[in-house]
N, C-alpha and C. Protein backbone atom coordinates (compact mmCIF):
# COMPACT_ATOMS: atom_id res chain seq x y z
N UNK A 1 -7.67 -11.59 10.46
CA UNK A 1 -7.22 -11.77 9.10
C UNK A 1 -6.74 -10.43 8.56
N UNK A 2 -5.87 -10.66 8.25
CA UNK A 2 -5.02 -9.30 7.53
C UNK A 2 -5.34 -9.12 6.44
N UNK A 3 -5.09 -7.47 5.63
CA UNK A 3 -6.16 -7.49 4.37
C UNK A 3 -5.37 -5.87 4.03
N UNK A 4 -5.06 -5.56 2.96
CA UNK A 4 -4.75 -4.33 2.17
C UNK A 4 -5.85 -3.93 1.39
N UNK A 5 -5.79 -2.11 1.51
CA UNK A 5 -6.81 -1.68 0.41
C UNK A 5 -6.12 -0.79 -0.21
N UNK A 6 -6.85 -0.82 -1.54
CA UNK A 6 -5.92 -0.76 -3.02
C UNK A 6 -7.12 -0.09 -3.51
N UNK A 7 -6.40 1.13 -4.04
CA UNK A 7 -7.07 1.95 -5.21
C UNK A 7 -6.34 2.17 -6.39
N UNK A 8 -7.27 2.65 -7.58
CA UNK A 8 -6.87 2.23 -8.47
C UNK A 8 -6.71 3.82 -8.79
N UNK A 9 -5.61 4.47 -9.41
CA UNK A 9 -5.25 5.21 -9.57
C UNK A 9 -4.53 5.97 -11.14
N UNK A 10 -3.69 6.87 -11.05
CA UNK A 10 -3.18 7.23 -12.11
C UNK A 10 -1.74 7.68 -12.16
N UNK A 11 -1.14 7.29 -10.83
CA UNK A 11 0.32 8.03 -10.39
C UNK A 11 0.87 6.64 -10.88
N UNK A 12 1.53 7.15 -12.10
CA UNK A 12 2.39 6.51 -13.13
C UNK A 12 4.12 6.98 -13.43
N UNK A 13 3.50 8.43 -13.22
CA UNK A 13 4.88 8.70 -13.21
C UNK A 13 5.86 9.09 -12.22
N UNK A 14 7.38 8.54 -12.58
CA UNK A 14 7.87 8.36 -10.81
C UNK A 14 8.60 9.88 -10.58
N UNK A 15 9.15 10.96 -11.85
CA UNK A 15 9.46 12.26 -10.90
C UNK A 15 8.26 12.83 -10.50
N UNK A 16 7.15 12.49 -10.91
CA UNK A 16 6.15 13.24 -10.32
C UNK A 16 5.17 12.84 -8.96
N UNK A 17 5.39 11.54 -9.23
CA UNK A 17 5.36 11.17 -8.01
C UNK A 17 6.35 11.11 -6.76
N UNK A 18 7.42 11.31 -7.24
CA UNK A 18 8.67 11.77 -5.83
C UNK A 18 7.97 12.84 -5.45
N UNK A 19 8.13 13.98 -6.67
CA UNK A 19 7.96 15.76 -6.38
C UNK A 19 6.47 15.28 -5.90
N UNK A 20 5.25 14.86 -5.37
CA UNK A 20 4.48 14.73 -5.04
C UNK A 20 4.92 14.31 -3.12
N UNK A 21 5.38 13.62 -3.09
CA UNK A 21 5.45 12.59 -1.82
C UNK A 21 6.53 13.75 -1.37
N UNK A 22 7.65 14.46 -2.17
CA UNK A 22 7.83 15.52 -1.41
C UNK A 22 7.34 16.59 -0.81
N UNK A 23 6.34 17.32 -1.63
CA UNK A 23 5.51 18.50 -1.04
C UNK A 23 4.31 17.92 0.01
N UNK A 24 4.57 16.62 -0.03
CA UNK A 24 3.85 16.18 1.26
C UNK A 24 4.47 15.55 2.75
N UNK A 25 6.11 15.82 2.65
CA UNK A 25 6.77 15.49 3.25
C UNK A 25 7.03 14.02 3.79
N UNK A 26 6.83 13.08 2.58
CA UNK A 26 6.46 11.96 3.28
C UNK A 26 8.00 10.65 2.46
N UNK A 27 8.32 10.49 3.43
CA UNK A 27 9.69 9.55 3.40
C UNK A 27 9.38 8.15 2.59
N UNK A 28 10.23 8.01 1.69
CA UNK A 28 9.81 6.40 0.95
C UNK A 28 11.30 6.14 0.62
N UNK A 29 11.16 4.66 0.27
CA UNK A 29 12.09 4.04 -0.30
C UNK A 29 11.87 3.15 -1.61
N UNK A 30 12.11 3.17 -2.98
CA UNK A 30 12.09 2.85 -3.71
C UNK A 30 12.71 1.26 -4.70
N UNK A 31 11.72 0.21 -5.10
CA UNK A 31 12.33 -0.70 -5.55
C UNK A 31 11.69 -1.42 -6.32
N UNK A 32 12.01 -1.66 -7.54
CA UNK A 32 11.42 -2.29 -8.32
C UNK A 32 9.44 -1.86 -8.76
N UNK A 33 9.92 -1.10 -9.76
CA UNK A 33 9.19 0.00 -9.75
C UNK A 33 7.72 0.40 -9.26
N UNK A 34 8.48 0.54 -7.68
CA UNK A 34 7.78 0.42 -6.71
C UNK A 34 7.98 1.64 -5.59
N UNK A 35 7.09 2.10 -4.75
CA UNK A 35 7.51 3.24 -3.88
C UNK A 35 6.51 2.65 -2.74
N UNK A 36 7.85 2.69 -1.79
CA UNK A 36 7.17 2.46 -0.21
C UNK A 36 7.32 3.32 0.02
N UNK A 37 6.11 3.68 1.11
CA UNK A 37 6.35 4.94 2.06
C UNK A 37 6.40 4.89 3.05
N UNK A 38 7.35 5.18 4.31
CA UNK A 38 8.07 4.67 5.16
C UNK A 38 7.71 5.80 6.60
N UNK A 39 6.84 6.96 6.38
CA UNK A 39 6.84 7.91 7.34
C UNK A 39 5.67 8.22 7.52
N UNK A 40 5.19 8.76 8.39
CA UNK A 40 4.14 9.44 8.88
C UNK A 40 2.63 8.91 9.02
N UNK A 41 1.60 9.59 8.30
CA UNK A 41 0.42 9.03 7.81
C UNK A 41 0.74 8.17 6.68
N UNK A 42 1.43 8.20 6.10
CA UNK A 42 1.66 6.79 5.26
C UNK A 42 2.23 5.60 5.37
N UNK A 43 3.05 5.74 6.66
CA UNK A 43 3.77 4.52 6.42
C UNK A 43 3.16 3.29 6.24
N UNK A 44 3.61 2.54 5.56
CA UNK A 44 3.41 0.95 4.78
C UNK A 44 2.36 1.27 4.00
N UNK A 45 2.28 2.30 3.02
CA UNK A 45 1.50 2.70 1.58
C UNK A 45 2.92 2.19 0.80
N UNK A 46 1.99 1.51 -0.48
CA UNK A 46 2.89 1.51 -1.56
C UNK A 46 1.99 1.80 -3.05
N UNK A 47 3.06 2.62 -3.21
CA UNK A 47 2.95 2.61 -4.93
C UNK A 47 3.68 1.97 -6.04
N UNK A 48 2.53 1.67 -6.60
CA UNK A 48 2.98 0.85 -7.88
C UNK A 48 2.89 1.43 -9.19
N UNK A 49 4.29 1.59 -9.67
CA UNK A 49 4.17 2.81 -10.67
C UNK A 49 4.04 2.24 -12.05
N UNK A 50 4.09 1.04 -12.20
CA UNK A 50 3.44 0.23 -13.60
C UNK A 50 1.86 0.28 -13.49
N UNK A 51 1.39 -0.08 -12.79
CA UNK A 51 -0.23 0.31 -12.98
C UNK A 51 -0.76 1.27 -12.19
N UNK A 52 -0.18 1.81 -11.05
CA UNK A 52 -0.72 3.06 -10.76
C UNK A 52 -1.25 2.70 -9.74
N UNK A 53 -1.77 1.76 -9.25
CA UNK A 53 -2.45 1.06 -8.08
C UNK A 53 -1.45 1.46 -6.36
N UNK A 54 -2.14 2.31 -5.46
CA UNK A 54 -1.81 3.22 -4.32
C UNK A 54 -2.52 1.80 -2.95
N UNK A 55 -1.47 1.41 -2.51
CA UNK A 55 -2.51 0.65 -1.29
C UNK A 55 -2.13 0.86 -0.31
N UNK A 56 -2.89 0.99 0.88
CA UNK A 56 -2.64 1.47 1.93
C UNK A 56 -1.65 0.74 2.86
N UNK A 57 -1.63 0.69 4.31
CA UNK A 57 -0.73 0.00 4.88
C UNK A 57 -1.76 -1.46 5.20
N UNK A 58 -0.75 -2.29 5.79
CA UNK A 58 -1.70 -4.09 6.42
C UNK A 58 -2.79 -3.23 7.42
N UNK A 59 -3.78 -3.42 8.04
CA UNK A 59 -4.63 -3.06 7.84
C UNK A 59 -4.58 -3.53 9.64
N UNK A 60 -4.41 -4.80 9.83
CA UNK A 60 -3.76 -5.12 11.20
C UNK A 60 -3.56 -4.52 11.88
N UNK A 61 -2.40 -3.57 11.05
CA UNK A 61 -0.92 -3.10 11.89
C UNK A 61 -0.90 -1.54 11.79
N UNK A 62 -1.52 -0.99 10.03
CA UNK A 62 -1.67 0.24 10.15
C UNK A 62 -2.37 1.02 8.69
N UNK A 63 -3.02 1.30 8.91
CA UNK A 63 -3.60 1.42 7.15
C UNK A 63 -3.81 3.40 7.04
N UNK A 64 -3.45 3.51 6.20
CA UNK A 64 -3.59 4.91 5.22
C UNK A 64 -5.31 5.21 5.24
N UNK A 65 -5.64 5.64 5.25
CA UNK A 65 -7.33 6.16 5.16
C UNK A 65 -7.55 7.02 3.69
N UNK A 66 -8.66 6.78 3.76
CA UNK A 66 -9.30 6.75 2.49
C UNK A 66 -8.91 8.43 1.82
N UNK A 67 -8.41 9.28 2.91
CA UNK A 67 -8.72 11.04 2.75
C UNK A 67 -7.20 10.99 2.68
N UNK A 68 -6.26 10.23 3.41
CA UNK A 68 -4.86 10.22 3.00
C UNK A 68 -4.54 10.32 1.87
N UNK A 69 -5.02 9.29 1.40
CA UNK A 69 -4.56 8.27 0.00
C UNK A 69 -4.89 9.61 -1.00
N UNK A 70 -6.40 10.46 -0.70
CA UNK A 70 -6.86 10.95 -1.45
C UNK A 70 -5.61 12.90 -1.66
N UNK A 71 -5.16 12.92 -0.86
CA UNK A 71 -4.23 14.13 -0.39
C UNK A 71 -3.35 13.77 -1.27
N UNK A 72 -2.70 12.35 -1.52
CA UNK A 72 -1.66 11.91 -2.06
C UNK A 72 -1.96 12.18 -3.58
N UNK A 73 -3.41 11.66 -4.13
CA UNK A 73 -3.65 11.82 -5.22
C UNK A 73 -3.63 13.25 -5.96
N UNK A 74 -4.11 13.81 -5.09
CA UNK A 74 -4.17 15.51 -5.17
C UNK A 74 -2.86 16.16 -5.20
N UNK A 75 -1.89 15.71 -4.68
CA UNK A 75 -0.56 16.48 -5.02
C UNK A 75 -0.14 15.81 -5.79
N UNK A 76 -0.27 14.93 -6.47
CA UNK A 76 0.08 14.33 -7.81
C UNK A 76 -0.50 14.89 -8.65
N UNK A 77 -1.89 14.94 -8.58
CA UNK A 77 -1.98 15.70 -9.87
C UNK A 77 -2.02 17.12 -10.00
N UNK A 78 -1.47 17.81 -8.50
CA UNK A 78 -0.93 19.52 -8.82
C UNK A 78 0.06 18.93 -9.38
N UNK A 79 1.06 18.51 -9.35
CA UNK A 79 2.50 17.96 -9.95
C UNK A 79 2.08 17.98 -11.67
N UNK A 80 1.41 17.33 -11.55
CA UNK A 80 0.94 16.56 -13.19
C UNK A 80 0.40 18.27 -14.12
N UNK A 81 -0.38 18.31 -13.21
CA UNK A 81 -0.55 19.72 -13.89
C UNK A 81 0.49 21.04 -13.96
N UNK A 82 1.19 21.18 -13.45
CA UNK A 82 2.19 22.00 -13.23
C UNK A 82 3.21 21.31 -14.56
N UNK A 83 3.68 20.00 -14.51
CA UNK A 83 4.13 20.01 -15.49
C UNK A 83 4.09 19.95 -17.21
N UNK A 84 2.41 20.06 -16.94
CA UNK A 84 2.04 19.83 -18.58
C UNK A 84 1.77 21.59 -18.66
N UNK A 85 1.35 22.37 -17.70
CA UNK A 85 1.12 23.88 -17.87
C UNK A 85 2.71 24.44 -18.15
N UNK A 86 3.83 23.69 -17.85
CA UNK A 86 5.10 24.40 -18.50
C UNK A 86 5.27 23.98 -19.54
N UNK A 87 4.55 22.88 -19.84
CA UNK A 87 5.09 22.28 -21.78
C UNK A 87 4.40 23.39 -22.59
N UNK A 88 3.24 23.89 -21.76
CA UNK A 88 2.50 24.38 -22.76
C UNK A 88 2.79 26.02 -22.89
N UNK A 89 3.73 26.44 -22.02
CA UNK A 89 4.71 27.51 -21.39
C UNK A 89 3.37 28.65 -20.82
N UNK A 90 2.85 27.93 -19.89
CA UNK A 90 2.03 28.52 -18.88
C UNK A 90 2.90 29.04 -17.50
N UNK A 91 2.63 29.77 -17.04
CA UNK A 91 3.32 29.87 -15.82
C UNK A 91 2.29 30.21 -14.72
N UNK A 92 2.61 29.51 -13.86
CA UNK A 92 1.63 29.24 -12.50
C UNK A 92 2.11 30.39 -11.02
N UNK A 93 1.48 31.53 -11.55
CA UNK A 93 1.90 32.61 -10.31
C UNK A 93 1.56 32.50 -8.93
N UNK A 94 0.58 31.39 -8.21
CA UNK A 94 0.76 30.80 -6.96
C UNK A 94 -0.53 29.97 -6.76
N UNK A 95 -0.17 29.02 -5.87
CA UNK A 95 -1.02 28.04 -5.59
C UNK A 95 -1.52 27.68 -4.16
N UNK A 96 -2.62 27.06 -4.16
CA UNK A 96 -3.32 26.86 -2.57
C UNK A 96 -4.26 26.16 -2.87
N UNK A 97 -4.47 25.05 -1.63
CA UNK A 97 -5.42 24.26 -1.44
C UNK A 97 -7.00 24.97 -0.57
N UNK A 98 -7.93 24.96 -1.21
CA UNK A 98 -8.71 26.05 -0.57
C UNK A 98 -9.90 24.92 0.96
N UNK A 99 -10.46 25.63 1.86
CA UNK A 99 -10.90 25.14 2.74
C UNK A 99 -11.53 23.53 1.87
N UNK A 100 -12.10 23.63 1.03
CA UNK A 100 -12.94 22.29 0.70
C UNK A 100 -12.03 21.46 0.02
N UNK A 101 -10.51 21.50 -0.18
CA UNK A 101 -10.00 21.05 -0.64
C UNK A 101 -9.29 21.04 -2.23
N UNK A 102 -9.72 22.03 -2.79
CA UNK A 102 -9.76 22.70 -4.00
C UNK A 102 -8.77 23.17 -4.59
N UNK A 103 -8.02 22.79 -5.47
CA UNK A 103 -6.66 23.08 -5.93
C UNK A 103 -6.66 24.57 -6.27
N UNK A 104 -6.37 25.73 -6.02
CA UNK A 104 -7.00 26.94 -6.61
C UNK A 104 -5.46 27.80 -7.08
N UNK A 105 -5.51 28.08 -8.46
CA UNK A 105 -4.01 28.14 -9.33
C UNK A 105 -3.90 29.57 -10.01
N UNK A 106 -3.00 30.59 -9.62
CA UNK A 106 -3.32 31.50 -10.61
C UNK A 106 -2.31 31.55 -11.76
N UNK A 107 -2.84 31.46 -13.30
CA UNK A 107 -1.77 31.11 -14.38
C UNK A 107 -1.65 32.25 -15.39
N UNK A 108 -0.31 32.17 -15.90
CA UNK A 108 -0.49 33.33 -16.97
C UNK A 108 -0.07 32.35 -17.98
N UNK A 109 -0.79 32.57 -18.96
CA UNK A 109 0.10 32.28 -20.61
C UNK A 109 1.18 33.01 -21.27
N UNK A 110 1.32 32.40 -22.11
CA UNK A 110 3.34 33.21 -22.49
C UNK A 110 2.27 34.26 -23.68
């Protein structure tokens, strides 16, 4: 029996979620406001950018893992943060993911 798993998420928004799925190098195709992802460790993940809901691939055939999905979330919200730290005219002098996984950011204020 075939079966998708679906988390419930917050990637709502779609340039930030491109610029996300880009710095992760991961190929999609887009439709109905919807994002398949078509490459790598993701392929047959989709996002659903009306509720935010990330599900992995058929489960059968090939499914996204739980630490994937979670990588995905994480460069979304460096994205997310990067762009609310320029509204607020912060500037982000460099960034790295540290051994435990840790977004680690150095910022200056204007």
């Amino acid at each position: 029996m075939s079966h998708r798993v679906t988390v419930q998420t917050e990637i709502k928004d779609r340039n930030l979620a491109i610029a996300a799925l880009n710095a992760k190098g991961v190929q999609f195709r887009e439709a109905n406001g919807r994002i398949h992802m078509t490459s790598g460790d993701y392929q047959g993940a989709e996002l659903n950018l009306t509720t935010g809901e990330l599900r992995s691939g058929d489960v059968d055939h090939f499914r996204v893992d739980e630490a994937k999905m979670g990588l995905l979330r994480q460069a979304y919200a460096e994205q997310k943060y990067k762009a609310e730290a320029f509204k607020e005219g912060i500037s982000i002098e460099s960034s790295h993911v540290d051994a435990k996984g840790v977004i680690r950011m150095k910022c200056r204020s204007a």
